[in-house]
Protein backbone atom coordinates (compact mmCIF):
# COMPACT_ATOMS: atom_id res chain seq x y z
CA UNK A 1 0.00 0.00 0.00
CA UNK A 2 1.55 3.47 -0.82
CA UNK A 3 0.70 6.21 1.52
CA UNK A 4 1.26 9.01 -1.61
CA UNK A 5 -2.07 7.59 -2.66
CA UNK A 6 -3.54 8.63 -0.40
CA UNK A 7 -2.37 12.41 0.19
CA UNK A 8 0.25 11.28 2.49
CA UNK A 9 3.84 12.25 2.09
CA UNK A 10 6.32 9.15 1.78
CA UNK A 11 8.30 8.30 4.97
CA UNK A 12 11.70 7.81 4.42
CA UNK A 13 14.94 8.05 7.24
CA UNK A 14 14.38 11.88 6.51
CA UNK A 15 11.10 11.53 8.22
CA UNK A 16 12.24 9.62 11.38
CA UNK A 17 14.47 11.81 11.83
CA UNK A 18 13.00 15.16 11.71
CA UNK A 19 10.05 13.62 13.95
CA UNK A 20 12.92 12.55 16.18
CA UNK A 21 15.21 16.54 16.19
CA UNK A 22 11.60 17.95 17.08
CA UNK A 23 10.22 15.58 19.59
CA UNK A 24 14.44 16.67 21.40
CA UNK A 25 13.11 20.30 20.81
CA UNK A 26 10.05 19.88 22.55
CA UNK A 27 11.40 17.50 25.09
CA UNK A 28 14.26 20.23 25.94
CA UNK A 29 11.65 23.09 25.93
CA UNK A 30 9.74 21.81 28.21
CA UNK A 31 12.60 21.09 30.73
CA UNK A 32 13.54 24.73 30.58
CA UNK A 33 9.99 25.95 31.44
CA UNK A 34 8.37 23.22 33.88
CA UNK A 35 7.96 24.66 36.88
CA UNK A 36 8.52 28.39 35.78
CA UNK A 37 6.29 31.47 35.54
CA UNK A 38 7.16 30.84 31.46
CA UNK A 39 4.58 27.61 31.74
CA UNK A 40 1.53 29.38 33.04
CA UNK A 41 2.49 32.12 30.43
CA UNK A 42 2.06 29.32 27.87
CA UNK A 43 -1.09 28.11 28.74
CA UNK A 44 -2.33 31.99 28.66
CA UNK A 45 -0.61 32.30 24.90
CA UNK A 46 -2.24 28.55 24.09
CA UNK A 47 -6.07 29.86 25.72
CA UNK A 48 -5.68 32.91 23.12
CA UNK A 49 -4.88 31.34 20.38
CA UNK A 50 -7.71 28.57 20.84
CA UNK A 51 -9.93 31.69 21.37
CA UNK A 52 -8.83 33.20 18.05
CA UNK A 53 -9.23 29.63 16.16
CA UNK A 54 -12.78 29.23 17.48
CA UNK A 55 -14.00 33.32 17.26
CA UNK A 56 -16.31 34.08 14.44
CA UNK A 57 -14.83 36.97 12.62
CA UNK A 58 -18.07 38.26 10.49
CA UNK A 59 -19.98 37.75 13.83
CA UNK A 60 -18.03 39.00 16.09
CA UNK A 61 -15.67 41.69 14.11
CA UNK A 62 -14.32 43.86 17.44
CA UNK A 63 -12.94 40.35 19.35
CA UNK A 64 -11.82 38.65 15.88
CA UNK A 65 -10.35 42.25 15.61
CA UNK A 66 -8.13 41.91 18.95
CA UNK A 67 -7.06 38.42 18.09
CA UNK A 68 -5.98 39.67 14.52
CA UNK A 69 -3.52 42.61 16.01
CA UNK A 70 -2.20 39.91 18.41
CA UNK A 71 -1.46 37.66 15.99
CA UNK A 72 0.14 40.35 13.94
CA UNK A 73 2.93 41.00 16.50
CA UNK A 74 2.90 37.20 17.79
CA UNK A 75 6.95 36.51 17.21
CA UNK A 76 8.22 39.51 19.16
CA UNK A 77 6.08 39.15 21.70
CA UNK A 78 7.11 35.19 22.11
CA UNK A 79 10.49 36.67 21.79
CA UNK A 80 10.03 39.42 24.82
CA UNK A 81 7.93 36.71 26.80
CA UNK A 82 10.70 33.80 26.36
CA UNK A 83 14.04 36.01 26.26
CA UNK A 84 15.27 33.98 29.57
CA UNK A 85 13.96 30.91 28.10
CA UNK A 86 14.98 31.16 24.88
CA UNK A 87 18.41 32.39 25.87
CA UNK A 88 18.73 29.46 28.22
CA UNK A 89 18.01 27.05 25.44
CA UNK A 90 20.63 28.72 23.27
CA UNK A 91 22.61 28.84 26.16
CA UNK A 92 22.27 24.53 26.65
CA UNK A 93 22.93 24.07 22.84
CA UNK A 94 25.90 26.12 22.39
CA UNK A 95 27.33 24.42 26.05
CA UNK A 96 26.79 20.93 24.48
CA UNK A 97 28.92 21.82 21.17
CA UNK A 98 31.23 24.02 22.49
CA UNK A 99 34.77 23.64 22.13
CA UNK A 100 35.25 23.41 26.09
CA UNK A 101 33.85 20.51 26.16
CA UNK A 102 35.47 18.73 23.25
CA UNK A 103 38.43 19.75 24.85
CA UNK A 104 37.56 18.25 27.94
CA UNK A 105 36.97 14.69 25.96
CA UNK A 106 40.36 15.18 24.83
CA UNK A 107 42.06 15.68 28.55
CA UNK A 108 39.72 12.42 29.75
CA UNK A 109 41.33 10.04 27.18
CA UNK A 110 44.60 11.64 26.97
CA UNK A 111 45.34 13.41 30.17
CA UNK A 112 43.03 12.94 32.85
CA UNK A 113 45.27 12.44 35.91
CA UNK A 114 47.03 15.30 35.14
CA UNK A 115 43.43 17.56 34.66
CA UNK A 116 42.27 16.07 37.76
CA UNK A 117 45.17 17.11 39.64
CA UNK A 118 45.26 20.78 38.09
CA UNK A 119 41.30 20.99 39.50
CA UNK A 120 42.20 19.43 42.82
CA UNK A 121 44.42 22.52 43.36
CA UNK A 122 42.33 24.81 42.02
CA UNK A 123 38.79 23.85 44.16
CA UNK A 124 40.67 22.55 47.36
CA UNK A 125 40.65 27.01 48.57
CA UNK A 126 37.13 26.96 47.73
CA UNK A 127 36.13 23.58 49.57
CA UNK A 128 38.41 24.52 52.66
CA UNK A 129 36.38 27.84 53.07
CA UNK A 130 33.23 26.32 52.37
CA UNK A 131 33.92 23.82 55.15
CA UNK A 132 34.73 26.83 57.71
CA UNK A 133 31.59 28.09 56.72
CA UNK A 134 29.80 25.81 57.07
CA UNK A 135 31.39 25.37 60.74
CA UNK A 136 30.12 29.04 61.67
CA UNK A 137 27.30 29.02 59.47
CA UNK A 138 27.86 31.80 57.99
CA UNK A 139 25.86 32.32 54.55
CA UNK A 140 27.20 32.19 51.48
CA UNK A 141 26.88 31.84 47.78
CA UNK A 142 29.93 30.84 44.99
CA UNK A 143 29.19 30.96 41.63
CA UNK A 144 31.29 29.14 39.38
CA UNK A 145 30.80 30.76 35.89
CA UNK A 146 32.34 28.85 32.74
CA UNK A 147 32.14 32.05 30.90
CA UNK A 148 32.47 35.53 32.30
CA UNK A 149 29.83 37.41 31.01
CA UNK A 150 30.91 41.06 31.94
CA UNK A 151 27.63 42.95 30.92
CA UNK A 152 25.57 40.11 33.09
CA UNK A 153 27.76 40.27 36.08
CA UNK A 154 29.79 43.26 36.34
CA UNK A 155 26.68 45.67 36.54
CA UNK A 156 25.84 44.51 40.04
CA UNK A 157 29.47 43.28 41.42
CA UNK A 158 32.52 44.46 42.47
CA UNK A 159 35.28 43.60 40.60
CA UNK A 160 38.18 42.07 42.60
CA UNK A 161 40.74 39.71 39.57
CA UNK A 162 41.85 37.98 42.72
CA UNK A 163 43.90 34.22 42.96
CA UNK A 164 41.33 32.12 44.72
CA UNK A 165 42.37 31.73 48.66
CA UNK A 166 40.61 30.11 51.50
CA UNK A 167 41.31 32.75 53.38
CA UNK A 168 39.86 35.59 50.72
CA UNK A 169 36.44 33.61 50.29
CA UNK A 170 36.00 33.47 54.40
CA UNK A 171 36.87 37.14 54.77
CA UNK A 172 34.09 37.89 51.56
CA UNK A 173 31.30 36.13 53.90
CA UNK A 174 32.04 37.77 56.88
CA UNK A 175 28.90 39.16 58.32
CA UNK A 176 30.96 42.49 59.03
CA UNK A 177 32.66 42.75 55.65
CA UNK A 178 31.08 45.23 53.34
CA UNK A 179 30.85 42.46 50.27
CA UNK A 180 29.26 39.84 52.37
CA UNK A 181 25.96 40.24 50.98
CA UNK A 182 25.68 39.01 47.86
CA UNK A 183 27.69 36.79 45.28
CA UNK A 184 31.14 35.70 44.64
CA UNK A 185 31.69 35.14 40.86
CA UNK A 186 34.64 32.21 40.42
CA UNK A 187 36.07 31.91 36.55
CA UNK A 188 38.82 31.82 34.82
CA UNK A 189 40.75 30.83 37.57
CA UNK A 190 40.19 33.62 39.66
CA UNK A 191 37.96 35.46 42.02
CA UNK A 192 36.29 37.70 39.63
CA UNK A 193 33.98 39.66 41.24
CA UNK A 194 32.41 39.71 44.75
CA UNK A 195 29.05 41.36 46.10
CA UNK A 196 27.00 40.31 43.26
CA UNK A 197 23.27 40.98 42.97
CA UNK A 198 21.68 37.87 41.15
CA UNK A 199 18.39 37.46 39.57
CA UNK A 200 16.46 35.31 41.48
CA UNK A 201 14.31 31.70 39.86
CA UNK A 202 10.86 32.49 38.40
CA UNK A 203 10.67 28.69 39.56
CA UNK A 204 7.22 28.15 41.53
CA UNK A 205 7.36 24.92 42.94
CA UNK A 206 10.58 24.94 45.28
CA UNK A 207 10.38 24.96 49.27
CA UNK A 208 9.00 27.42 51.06
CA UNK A 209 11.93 27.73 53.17
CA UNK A 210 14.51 28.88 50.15
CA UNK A 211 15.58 32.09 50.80
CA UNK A 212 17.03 35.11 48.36
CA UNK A 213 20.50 33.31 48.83
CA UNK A 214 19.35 29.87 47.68
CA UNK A 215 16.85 31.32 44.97
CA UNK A 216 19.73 33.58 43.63
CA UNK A 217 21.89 30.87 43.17
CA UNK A 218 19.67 28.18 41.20
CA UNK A 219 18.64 31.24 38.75
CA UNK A 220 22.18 32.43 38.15
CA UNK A 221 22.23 28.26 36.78
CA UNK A 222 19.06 28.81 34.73
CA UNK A 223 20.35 32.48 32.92
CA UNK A 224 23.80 31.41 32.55
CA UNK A 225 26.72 28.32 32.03
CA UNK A 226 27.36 28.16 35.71
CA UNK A 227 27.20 25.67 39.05
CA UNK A 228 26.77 27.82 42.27
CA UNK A 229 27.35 26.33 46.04
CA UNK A 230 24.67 27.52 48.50
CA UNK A 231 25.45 27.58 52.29
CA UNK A 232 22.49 28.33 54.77
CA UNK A 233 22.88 30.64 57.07
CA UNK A 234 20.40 28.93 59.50
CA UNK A 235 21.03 25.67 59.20
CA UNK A 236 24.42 25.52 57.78
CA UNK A 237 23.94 23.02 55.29
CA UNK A 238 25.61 23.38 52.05
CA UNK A 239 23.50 23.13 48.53
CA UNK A 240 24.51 22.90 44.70
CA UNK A 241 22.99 24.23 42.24
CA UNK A 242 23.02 23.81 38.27
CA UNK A 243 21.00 24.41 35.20
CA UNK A 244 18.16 25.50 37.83
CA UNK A 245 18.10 22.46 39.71
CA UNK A 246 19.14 22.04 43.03
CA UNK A 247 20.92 19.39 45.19
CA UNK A 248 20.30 20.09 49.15
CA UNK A 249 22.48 18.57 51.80
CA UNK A 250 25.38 17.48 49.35
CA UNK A 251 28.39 16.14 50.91
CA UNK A 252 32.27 17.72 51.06
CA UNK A 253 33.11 14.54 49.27
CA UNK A 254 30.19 14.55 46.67
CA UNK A 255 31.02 18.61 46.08
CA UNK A 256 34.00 17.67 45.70
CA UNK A 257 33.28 15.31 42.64
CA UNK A 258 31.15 17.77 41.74
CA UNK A 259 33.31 20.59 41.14
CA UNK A 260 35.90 18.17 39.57
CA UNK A 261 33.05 17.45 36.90
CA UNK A 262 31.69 20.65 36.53
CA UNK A 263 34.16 23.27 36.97
């Protein structure tokens, strides 16, 4: 039986595949939005447009009308609706081809010991202080940023260029220390910038008891390439965070393995 008789297009590997790419889109869409303000604002979008498919224009010209106009500017306004959303996505495609990571595949097979000792050395300040932190629990939040976006960051920070030190990230979190309130910015190496005012989750459906620090930290993940640590001032207990999704309680051991993987 051929499916071209009867209007249908011919399925070849073409087919399966392009059902396959756009099922990924969808499937990765909807990651990026469940649970976010962005979903309900979908639903909203999807009621209007079933309104406009169902509104009889000759019989009702002034609605029909509205719908028309709306439908007129409907890309920009998915585009000013979805900028965090879309920019995310772009954000998770360009992270999964980028040349980081392919250079990372190349350090596994070829020189792993020696990049696992390089990041020992390099996170060992950062898991020292958050250990005394933890001790005193004193509240903090460390973002780890992959790539230092200076327009994103700098506009809200204070910028410090400083060798990471155990010592320098306990001093930051001091509650008498000027820079204590607010985020330190790790990349490149170094202690970029300290102080930092974050946007906070549009996430709906996390704990009541998640503070600004804790909400900062898992949307810095969702706008940006980055893994932030989370350390409660009330309770002490240290969190990780990355792309918006949050690990509570986590181990010195498991951040360590964490950090090794991620940073």
């Amino acid at each position: 039986m051929n499916l071209s008789s009867f209007g249908l297009p011919k399925f070849t590997i073409f087919s399966a595949l392009d059902i396959i790419l756009v099922a990924i889109i969808i499937y990765q869409l909807y990651n990026l939005i469940r649970g976010t303000i962005a979903a309900n604002i979908f639903i909203g979008l999807a009621i209007i447009w079933l309104l406009y498919s169902i509104t009889p224009a000759k019989k009702m010209p002034l609605l029909a009308g509205i719908f028309d106009n709306i439908k007129n500017v409907g890309i920009i306004a998915i585009i000013v609706l979805f900028q965090q959303e879309i920019r995310r996505f772009l954000l998770l495609v360009g992270k999964n081809a980028s040349l980081q990571r392919n250079k990372a595949w190349w350090q596994y097979f070829f020189g792993k010991a020696d990049s696992e000792r390089n990041n020992l050395a390099r996170i060992k300040p950062v898991i020292d202080a958050c250990k005394s932190l933890k001790e005193t629990r004193t509240g903090a939040l460390i973002v780890f940023a992959k790539f230092y976006d200076e327009q994103f960051y700098q506009n809200s920070c204070e910028v410090m260029e400083a060798k990471i030190s155990k010592r320098l990230i306990e001093s930051i979190f001091q509650k008498t220390s000027p820079l204590h309130d607010g985020a330190v910015v790790i990349a490149d190496n170094k202690i970029k910038s300290a102080s930092c005012i974050l946007p906070l989750t549009d996430n709906t459906d996390l704990p009541a008891q998640f503070g600004l620090r804790h909400r900062a930290g898992i949307g810095v993940t969702e706008a940006n390439d980055a893994t932030a640590i989370i350390i409660s001032e009330e309770t002490g207990q240290l969190a990780y965070a990355k792309q918006g999704r949050v690990r509570m309680n986590i181990s010195f051991d498991d951040l360590e393995k964490a950090l090794n993987r991620d940073f």
